[in-house]
Protein backbone atom coordinates (compact mmCIF):
# COMPACT_ATOMS: atom_id res chain seq x y z
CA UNK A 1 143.59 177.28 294.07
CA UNK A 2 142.90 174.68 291.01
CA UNK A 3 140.09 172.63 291.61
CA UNK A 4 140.35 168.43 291.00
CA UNK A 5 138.73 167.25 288.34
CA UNK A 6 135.80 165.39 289.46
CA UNK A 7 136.17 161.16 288.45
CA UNK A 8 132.77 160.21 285.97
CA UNK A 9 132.64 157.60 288.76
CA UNK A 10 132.30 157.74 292.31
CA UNK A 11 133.82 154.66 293.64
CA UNK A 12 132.07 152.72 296.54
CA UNK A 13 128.79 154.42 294.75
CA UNK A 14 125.43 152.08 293.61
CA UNK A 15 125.26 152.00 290.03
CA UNK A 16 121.88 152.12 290.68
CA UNK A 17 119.48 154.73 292.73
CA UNK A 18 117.88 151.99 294.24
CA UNK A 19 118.94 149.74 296.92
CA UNK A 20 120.21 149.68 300.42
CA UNK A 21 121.73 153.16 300.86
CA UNK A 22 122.25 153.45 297.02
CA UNK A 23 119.82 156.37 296.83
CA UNK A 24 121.30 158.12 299.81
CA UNK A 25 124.75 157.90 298.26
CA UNK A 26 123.32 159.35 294.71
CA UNK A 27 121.68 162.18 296.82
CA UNK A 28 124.47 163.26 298.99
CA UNK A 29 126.67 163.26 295.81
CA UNK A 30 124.16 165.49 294.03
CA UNK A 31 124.59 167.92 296.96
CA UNK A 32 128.73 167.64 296.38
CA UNK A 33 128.42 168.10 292.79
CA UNK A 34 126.36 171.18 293.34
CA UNK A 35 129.00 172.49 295.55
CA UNK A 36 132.02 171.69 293.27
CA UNK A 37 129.68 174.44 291.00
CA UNK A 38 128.03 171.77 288.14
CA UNK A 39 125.00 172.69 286.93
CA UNK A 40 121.90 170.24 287.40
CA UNK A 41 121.72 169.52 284.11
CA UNK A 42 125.50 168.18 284.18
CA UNK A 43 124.86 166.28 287.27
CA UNK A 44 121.46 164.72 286.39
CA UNK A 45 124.03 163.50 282.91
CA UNK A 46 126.59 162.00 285.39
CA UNK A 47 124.53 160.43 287.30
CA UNK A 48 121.44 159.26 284.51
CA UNK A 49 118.55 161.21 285.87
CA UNK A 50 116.54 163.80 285.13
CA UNK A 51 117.69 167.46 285.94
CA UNK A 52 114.29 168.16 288.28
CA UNK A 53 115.36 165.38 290.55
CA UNK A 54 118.64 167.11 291.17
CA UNK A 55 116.74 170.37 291.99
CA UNK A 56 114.43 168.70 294.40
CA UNK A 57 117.09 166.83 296.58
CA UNK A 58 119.30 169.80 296.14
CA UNK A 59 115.93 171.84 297.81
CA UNK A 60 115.15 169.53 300.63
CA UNK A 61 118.83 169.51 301.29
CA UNK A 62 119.35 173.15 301.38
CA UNK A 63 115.95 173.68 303.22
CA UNK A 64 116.60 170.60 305.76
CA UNK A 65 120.08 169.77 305.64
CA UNK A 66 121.59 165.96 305.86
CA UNK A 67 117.89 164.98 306.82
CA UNK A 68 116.59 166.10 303.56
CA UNK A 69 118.30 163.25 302.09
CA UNK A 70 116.35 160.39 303.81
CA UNK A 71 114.53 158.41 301.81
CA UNK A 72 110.99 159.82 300.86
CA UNK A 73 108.84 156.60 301.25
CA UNK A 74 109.13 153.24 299.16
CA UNK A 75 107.61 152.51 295.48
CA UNK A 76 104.80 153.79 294.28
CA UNK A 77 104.82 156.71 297.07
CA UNK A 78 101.73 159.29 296.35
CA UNK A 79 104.26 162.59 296.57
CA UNK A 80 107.08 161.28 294.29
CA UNK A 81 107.03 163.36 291.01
């Protein structure tokens, strides 16, 4: 079985990581990506971040499932990194 290519944009997706539901969207894509096999690093250049954020929501989603996705807190929370 080929796999699809995988569009450089996911339509109905935030262009931007913030918003209402926009990060939720960016994370649960992250977790697809993963599973179509990319690396971090080629997600994190998909979707303009930085390879560590992958990891983590890739983590919390492994370790807690679809919950792991919900938002952490707003700006300026103490345990973003």
């Amino acid at each position: 079985m080929t796999a699809r290519p995988i569009p450089p944009v996911v339509p109905g997706a935030s262009p931007s990581h913030r918003g209402p539901a926009g990060g939720g969207r960016r994370r649960a894509v992250m977790v697809l990506l993963s599973l179509r096999g990319l690396a971090p690093s080629q997600i994190a250049e998909l979707l303009d971040c930085r390879p560590a954020t992958v990891r983590r929501w890739i983590g919390r989603f492994n370790a807690e499932g679809l919950a792991g996705l919900a938002g952490l807190g707003g700006p300026g929370w103490a345990g973003a990194s």
